[in-house]
Protein backbone atom coordinates (compact mmCIF):
# COMPACT_ATOMS: atom_id res chain seq x y z
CA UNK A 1 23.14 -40.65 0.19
CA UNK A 2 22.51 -38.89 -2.92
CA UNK A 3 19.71 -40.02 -5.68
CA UNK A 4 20.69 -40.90 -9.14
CA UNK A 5 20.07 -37.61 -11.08
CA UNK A 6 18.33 -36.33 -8.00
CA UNK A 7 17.88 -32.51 -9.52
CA UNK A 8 17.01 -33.77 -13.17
CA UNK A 9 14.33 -36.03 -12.16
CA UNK A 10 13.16 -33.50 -9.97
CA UNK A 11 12.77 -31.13 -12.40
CA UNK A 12 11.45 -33.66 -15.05
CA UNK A 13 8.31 -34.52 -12.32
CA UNK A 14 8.28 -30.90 -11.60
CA UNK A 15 7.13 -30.19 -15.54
CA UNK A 16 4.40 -33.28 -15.35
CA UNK A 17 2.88 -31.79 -12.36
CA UNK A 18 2.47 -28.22 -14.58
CA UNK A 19 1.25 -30.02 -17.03
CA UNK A 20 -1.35 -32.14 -14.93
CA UNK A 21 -2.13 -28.98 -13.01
CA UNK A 22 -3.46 -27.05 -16.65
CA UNK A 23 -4.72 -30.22 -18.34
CA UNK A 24 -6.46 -32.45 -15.30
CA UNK A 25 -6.54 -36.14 -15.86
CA UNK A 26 -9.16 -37.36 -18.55
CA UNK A 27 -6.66 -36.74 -21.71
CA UNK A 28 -5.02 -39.17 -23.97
CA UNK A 29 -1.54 -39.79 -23.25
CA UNK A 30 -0.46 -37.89 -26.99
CA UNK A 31 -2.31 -35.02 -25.49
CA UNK A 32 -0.14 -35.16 -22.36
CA UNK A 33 3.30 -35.59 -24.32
CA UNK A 34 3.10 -32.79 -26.72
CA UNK A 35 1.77 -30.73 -23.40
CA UNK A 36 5.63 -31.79 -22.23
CA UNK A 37 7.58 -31.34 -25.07
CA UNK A 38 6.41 -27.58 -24.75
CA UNK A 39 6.82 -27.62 -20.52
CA UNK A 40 10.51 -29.58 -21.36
CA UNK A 41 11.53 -26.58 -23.40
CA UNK A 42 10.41 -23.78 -21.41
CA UNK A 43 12.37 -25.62 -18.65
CA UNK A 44 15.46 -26.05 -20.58
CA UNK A 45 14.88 -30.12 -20.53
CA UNK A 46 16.79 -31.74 -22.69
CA UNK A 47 15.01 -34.60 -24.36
CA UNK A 48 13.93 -36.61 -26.65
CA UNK A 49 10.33 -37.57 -27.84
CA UNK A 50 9.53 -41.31 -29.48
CA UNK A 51 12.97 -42.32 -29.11
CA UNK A 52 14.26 -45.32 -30.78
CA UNK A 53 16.65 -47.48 -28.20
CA UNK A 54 17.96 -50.64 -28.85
CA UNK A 55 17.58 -54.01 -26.79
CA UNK A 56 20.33 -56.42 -26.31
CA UNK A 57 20.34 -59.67 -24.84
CA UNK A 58 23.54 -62.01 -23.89
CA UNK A 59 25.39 -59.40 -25.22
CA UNK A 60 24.25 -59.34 -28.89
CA UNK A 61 21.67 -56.33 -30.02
CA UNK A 62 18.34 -57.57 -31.24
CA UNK A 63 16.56 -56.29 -34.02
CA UNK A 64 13.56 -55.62 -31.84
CA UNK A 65 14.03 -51.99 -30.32
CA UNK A 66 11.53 -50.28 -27.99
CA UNK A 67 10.16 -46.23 -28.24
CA UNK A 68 10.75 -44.28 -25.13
CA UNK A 69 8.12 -41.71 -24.90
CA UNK A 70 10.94 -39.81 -23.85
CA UNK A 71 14.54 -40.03 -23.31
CA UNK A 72 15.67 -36.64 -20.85
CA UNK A 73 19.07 -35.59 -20.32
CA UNK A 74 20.22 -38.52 -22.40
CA UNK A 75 19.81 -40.90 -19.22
CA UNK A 76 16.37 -40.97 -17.90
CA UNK A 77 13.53 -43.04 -19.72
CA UNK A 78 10.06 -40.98 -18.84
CA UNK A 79 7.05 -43.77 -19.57
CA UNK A 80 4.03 -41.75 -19.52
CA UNK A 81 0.65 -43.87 -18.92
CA UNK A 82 -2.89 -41.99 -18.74
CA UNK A 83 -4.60 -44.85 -16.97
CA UNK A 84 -7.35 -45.02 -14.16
CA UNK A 85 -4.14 -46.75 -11.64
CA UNK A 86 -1.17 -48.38 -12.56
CA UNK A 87 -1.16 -51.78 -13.05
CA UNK A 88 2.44 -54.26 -12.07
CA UNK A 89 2.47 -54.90 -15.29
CA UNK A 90 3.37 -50.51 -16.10
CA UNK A 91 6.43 -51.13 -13.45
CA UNK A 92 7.82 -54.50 -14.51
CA UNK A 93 7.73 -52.66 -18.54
CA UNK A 94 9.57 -49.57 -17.42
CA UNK A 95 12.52 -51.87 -15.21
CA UNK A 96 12.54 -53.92 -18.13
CA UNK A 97 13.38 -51.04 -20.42
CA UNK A 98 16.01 -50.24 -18.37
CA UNK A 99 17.41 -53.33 -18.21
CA UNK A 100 17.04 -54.07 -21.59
CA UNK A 101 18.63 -50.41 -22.65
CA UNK A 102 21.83 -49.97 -19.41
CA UNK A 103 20.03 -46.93 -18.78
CA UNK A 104 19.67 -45.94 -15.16
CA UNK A 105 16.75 -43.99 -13.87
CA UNK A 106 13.17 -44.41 -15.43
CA UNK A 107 10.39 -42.37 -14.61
CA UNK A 108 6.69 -43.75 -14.49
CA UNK A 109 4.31 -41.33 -14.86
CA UNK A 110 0.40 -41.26 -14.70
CA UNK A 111 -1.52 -38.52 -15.69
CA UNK A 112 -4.96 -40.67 -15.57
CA UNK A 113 -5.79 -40.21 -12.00
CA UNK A 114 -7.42 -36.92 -10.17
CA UNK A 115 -3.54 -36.26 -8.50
CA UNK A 116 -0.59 -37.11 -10.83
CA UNK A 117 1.28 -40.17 -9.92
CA UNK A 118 5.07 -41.24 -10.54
CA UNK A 119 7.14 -43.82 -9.83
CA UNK A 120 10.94 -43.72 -9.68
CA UNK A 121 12.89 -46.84 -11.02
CA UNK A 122 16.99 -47.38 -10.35
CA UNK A 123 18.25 -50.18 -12.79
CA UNK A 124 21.04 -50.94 -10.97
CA UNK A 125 18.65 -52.07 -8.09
CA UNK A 126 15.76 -53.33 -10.25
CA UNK A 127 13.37 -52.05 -8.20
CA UNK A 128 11.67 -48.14 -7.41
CA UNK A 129 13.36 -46.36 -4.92
């Protein structure tokens, strides 16, 4: 069986392994996003940096929104953390946002430790796959 945008989240951890192969850990995490943005578009990612997406709950939007670090191929959330581990707390905000937003994949992505981590999420399983 197939992955959820198998080939776009491929290519999305792909670019955050270039990226944490030039930089190292030991950056802020604004140093690793606009290191993206520029790996996104010499891949030909599509995305979208700080986006704004909306929360709903029972049905009715909120006026409370959350800011993706990024939003790629208008489906995948990309959380980027530059922290010494990943705490629960990093995996229960990124299903959240998907919950919250209908997306379906989220990425978790640490560029804090000496070897990049990620995490893959699936909303309609609420838990990484």
């Amino acid at each position: 069986m197939a992955l959820q945008f198998e080939q776009e989240t491929y290519k999305i951890i792909g670019a955050c392994i270039n990226v944490h192969k030039a930089l190292g850990n030991g950056f802020l995490e604004s140093v690793y996003q606009e290191a993206l943005e520029k790996e996104f578009r010499k891949l030909q990612i599509p995305f979208v940096r700080h986006k704004k997406l909306p929360i709903t709950f029972e049905g009715e939007l909120l006026n409370k929104f959350f800011v993706a670090d990024f939003v790629c191929y208008d489906s995948i959330i990309l959380e980027i953390k530059a922290a010494t581990f990943l705490h629960r707390s990093n995996f229960d905000q990124t299903i959240n946002y998907l919950s919250a937003t209908g997306l379906i994949v989220g990425l978790l992505v640490n560029f804090g430790e000496s070897s990049l981590k990620w995490k893959r999420f699936i909303h309609t399983l609420h838990k990484s796959v």
